[in-house]
N, C-alpha and C. Protein backbone atom coordinates (compact mmCIF):
# COMPACT_ATOMS: atom_id res chain seq x y z
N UNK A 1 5.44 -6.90 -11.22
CA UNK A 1 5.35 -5.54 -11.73
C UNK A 1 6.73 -4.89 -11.64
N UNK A 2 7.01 -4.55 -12.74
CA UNK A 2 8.43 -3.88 -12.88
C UNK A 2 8.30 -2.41 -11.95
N UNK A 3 9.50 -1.84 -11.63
CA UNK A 3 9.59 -0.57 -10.82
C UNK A 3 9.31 0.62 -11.87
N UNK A 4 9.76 0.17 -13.01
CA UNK A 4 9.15 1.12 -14.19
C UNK A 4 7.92 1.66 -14.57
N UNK A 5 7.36 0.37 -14.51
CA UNK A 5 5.94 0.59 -14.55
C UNK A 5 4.83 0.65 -13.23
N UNK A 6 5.65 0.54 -12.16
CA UNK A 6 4.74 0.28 -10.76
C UNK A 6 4.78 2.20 -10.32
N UNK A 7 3.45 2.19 -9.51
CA UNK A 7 3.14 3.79 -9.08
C UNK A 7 4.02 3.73 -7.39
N UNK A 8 4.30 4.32 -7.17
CA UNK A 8 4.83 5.34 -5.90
C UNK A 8 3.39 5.26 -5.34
N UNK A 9 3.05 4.81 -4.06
CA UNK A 9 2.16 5.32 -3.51
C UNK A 9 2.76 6.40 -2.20
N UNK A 10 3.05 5.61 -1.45
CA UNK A 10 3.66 6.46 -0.49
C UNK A 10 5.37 7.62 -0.50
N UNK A 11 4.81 8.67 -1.04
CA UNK A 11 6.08 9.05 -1.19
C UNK A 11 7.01 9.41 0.19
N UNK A 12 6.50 10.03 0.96
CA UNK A 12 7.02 9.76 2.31
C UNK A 12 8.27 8.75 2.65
N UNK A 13 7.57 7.43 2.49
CA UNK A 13 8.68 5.95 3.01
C UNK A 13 9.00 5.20 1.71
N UNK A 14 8.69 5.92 0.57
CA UNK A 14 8.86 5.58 -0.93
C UNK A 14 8.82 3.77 -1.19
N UNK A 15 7.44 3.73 -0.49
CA UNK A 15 6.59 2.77 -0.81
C UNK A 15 5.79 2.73 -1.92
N UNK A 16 5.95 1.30 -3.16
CA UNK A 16 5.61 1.03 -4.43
C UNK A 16 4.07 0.40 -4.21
N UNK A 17 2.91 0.54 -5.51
CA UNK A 17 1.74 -0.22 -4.98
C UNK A 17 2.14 -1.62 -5.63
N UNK A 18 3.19 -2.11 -5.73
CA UNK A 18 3.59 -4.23 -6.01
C UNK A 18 3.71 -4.38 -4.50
N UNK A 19 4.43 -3.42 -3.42
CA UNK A 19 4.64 -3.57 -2.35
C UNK A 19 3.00 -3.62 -1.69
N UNK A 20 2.58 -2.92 -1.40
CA UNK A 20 1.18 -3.01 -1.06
C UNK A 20 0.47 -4.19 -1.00
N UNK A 21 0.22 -4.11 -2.38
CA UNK A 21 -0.31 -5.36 -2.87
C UNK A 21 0.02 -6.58 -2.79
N UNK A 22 1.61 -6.80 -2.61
CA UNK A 22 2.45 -8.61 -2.40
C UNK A 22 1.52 -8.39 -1.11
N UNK A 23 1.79 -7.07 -0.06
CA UNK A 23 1.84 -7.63 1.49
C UNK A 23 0.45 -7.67 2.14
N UNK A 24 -0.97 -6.95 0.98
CA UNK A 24 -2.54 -7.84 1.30
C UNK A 24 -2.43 -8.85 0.92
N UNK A 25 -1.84 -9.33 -0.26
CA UNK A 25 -2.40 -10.76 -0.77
C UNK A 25 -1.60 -11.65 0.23
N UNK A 26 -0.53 -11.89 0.74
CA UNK A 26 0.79 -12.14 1.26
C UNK A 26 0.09 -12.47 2.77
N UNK A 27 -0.25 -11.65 3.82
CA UNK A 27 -0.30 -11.31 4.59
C UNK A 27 -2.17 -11.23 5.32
N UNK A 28 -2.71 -11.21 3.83
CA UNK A 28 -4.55 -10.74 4.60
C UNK A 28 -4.47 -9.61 4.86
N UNK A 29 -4.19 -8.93 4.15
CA UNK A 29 -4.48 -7.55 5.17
C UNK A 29 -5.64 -6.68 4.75
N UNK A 30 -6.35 -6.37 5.48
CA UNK A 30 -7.68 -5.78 4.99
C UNK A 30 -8.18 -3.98 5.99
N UNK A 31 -6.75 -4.03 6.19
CA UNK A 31 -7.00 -2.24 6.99
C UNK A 31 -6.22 -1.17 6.45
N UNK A 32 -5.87 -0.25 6.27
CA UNK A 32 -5.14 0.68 6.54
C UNK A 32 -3.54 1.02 7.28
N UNK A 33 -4.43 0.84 8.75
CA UNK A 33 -2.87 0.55 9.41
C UNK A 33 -2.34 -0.79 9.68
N UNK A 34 -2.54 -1.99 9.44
CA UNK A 34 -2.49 -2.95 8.97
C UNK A 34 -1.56 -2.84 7.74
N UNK A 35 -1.56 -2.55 6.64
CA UNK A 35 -0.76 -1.91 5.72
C UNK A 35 0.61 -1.11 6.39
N UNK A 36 0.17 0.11 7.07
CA UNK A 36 1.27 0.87 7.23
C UNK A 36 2.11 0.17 8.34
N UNK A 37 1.53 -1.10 9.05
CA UNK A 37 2.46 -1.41 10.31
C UNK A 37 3.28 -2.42 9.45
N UNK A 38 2.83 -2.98 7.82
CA UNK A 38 3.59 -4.10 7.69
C UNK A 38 4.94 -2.99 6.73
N UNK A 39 4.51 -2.35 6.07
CA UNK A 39 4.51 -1.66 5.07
C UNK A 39 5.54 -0.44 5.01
N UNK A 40 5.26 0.46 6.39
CA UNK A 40 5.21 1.93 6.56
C UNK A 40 4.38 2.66 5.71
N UNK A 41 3.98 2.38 4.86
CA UNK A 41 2.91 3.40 3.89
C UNK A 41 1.76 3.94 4.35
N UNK A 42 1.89 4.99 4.64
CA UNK A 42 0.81 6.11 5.06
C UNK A 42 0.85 6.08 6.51
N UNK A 43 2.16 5.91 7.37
CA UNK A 43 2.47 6.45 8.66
C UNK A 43 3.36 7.66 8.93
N UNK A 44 3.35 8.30 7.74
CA UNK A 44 4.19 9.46 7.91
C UNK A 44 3.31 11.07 8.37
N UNK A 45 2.73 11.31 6.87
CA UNK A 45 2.41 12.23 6.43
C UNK A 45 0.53 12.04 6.37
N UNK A 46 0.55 10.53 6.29
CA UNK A 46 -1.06 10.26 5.48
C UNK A 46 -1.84 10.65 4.86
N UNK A 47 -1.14 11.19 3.85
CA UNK A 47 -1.61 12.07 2.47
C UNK A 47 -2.25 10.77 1.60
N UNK A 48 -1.42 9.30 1.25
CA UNK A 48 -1.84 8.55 0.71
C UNK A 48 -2.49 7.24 1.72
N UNK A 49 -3.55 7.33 2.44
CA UNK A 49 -4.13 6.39 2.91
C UNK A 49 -5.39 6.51 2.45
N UNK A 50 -6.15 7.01 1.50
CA UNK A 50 -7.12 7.00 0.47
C UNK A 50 -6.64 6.46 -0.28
N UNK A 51 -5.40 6.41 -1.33
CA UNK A 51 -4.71 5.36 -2.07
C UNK A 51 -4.89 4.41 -1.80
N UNK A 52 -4.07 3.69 -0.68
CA UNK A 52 -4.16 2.73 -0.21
C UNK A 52 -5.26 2.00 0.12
N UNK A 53 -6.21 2.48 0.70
CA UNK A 53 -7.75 2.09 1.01
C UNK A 53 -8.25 1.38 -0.32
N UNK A 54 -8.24 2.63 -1.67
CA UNK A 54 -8.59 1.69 -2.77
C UNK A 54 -8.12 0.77 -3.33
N UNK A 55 -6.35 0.53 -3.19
CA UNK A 55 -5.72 -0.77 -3.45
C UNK A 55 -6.20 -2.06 -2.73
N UNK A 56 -6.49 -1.67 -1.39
CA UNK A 56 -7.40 -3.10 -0.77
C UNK A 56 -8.34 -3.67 -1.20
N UNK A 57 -9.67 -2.26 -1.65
CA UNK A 57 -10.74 -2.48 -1.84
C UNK A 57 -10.32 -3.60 -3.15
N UNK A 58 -9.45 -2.56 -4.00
CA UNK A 58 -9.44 -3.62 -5.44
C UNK A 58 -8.98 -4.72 -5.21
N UNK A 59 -7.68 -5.16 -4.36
CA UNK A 59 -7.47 -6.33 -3.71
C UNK A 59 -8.73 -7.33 -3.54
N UNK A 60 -9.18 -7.10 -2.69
CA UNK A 60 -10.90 -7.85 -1.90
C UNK A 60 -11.84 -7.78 -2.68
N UNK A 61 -12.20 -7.12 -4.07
CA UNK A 61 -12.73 -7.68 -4.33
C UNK A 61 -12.97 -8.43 -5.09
């Protein structure tokens, strides 16, 4: 996924959802902070850890 076309999830640590997503599929990751410990996304502010939640879900299923 190009940076052009990829969304900003975390604006905080200006974390991309290709990033997210390489580091569930990459990694297993199936939590939240699991995400933000590999990630930083959604350890700032946690405005976007509902984002994130649904990128897993869509991940898994």
């Amino acid at each position: 996924m190009e940076k052009a076309q990829d969304i900003m999830i975390c604006t905080c640590n200006e974390v991309y959802k290709s990033e997210i997503v390489k580091a569930i599929n990459e990694k297993g990751l199936t939590t939240v902070d699991q995400v933000g410990e590999e990630t930083t996304a959604g350890t700032v502010c946690g405005q976007c850890q509902d984002d994130i939640q649904q990128i897993i879900d869509e991940q898994l299923a």
